[in-house]
Protein backbone atom coordinates (compact mmCIF):
# COMPACT_ATOMS: atom_id res chain seq x y z
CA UNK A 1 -10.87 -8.46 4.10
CA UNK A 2 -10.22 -7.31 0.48
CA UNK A 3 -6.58 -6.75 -0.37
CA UNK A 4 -7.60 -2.90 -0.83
CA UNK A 5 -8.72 -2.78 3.12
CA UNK A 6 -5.73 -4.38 4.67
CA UNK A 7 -3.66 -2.65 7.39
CA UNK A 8 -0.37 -2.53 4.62
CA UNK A 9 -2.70 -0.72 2.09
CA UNK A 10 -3.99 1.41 4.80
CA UNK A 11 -0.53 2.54 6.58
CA UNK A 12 0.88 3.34 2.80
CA UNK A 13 -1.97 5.18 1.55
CA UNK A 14 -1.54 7.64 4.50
CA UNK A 15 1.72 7.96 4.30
CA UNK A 16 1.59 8.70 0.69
CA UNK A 17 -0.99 11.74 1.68
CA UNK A 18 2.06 13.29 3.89
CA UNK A 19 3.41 16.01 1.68
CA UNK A 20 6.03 16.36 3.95
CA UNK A 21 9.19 14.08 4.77
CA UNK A 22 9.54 12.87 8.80
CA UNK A 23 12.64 15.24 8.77
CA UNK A 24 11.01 18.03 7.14
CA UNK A 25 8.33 17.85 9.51
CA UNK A 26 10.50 17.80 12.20
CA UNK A 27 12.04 20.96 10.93
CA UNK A 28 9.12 23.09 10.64
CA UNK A 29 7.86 21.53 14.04
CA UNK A 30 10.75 23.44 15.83
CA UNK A 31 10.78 26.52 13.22
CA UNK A 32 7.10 27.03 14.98
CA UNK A 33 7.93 26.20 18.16
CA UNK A 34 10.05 29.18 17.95
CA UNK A 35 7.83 31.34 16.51
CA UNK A 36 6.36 34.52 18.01
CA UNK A 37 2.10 34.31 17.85
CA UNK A 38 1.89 37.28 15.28
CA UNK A 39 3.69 34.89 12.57
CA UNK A 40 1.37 34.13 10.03
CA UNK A 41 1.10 30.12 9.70
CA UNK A 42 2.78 29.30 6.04
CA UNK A 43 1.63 26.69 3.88
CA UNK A 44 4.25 24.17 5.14
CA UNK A 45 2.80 24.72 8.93
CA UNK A 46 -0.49 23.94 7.48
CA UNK A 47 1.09 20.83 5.45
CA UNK A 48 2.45 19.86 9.35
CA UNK A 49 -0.96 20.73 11.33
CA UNK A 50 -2.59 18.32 9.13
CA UNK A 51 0.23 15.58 9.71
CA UNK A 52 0.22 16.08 13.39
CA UNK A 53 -3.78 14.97 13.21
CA UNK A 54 -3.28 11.94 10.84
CA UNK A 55 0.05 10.81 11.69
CA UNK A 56 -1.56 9.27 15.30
CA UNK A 57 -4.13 6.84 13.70
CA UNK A 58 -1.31 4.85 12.09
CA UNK A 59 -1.15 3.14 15.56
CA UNK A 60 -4.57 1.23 15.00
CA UNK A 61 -2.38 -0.67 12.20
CA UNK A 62 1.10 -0.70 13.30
CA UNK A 63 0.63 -4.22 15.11
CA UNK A 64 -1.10 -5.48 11.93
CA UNK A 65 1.82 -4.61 9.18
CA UNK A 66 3.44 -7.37 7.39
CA UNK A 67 5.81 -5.31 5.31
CA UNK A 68 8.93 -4.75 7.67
CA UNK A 69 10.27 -1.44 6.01
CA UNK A 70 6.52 -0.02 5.71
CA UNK A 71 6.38 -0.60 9.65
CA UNK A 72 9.94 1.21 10.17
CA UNK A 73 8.18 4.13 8.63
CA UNK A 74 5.29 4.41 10.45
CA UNK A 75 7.36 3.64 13.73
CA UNK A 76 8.99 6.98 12.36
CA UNK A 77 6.06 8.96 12.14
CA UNK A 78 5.13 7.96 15.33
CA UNK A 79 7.69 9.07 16.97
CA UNK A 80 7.56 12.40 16.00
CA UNK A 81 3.70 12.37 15.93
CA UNK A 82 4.09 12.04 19.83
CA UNK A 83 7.00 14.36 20.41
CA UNK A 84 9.99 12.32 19.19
């Protein structure tokens, strides 16, 4: 598989689309949890919406990481992808 294809590339490349931190997240996960249904979604609840729909298909690569700290970080985000 070309170097550009494998599983490290892969993970980091989606993690480097997050514009949001694993805490942040987390923060404006609970903000909206809060949230009454006549607040208007912000731009950092869109940011989140699209995380929450990424952040899942980091588990077809997890397994396959060889970089130790790249796999602590996707073991973060999926954590909080599934309700950590």
């Amino acid at each position: 598989m070309p170097a550009l294809l494998d599983a490290d590339n892969a993970a980091r490349y989606t993690l480097d689309s997050f514009p949001l931190s694993v805490q942040r997240y987390r923060e404006v996960c609970a903000q909206w949890r809060g949230a009454d249904d006549d607040t208007p979604p912000d731009d950092e609840w869109r940011m989140a919406q699209g995380i929450s729909w990424t952040a899942p298909s980091l588990s077809d690569v997890r397994d396959q990481l060889t970089d130790p700290v790249l796999r602590e970080e996707v073991d973060a985000w999926l954590a909080v992808a599934d309700g950590g």
